[in-house]
C-alpha atoms as a PDB file:
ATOM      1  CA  UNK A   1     -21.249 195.985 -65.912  1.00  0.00           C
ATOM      2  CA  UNK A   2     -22.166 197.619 -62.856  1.00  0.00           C
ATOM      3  CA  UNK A   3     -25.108 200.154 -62.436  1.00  0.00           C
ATOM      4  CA  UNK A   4     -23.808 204.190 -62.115  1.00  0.00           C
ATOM      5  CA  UNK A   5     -23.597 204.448 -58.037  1.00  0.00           C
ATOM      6  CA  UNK A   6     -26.117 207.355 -57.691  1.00  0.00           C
ATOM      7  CA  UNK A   7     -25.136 209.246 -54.356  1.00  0.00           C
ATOM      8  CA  UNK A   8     -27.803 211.540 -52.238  1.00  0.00           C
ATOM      9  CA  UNK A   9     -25.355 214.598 -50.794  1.00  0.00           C
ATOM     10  CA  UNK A  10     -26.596 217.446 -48.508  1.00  0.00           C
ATOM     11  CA  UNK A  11     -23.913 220.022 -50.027  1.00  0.00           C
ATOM     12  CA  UNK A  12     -23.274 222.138 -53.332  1.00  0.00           C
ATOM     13  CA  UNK A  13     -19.393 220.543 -53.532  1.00  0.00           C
ATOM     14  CA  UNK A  14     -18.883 217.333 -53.829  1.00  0.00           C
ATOM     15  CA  UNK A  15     -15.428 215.269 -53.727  1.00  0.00           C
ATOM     16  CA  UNK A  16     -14.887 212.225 -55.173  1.00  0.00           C
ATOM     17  CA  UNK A  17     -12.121 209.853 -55.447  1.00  0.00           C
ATOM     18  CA  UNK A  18     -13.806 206.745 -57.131  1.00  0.00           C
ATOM     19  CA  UNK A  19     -13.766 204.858 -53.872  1.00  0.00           C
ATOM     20  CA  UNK A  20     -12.079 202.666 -54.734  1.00  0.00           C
ATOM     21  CA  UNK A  21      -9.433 203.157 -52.679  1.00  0.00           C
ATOM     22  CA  UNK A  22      -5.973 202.217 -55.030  1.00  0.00           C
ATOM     23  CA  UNK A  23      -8.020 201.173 -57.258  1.00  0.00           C
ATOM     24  CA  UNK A  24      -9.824 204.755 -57.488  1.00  0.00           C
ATOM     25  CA  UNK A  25      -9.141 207.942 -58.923  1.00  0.00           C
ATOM     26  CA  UNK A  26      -7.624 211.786 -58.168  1.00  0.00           C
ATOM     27  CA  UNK A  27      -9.632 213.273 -55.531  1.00  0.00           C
ATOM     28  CA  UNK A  28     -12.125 215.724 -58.104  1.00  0.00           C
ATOM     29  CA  UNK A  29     -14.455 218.359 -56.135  1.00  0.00           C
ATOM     30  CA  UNK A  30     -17.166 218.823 -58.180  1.00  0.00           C
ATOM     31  CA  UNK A  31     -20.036 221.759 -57.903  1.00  0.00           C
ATOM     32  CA  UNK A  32     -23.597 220.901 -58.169  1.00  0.00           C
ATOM     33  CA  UNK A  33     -25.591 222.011 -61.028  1.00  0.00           C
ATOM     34  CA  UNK A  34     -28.518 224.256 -61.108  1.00  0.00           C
ATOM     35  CA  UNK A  35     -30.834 221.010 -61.286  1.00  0.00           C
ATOM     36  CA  UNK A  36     -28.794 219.531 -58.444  1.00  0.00           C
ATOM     37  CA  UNK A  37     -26.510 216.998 -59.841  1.00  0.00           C
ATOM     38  CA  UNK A  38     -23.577 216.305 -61.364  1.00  0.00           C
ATOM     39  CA  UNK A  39     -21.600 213.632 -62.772  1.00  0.00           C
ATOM     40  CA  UNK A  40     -18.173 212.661 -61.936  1.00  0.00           C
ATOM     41  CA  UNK A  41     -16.080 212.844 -65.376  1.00  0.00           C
ATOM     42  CA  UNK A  42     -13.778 209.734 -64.048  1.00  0.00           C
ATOM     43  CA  UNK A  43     -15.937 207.632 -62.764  1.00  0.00           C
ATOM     44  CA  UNK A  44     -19.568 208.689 -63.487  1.00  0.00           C
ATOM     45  CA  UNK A  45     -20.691 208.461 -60.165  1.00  0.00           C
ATOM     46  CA  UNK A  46     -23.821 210.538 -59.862  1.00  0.00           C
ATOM     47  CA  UNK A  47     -23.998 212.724 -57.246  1.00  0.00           C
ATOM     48  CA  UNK A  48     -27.811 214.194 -56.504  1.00  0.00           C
ATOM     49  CA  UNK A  49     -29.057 217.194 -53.714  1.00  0.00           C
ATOM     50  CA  UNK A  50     -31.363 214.933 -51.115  1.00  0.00           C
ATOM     51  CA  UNK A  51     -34.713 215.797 -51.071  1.00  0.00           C
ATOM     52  CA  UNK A  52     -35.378 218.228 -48.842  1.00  0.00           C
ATOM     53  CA  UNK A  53     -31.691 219.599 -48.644  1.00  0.00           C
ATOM     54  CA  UNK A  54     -31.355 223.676 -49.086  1.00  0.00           C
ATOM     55  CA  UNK A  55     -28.775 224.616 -50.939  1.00  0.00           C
ATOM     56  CA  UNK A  56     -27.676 228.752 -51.677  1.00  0.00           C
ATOM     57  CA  UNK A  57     -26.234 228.901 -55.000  1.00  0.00           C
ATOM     58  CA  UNK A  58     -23.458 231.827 -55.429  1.00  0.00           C
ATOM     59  CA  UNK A  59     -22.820 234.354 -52.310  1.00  0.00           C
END
C-alpha cells in the first residue's frame, strides 16, 4: 500500500480528481478547513495550506 499523497496548495478550494486519470475519480472541490487541510473523501489525498500561504476565510 501506498503512502496518502500529501499535497502543499496556495488556495482555500481545492479540486481533485484522484489523478489518476481513467483510473481516477469525479472531479470533488473541496474547502480547506480552519487548520488548513482537508482530506479528499475518495481518495484521501491530503491537501495542506503551504507555509507561508495567506488565506481569507469567509468574505
Amino acid at each position: 500500500m501506498q503512502p496518502i499523497e500529501t499535497i502543499q496548495v496556495e488556495t482555500e478550494t481545492v479540486g481533485c480528481d484522484g489523478g489518476g486519470g481513467a483510473l481516477g475519480h469525479p472531479l470533488v472541490y473541496l474547502t480547506l478547513g480552519k487548520e488548513g487541510r482537508v482530506d479528499c473523501p475518495y481518495c484521501s489525498r491530503h491537501f495542506a495550506l503551504k507555509e507561508g500561504a495567506k488565506v481569507a476565510h469567509g468574505h
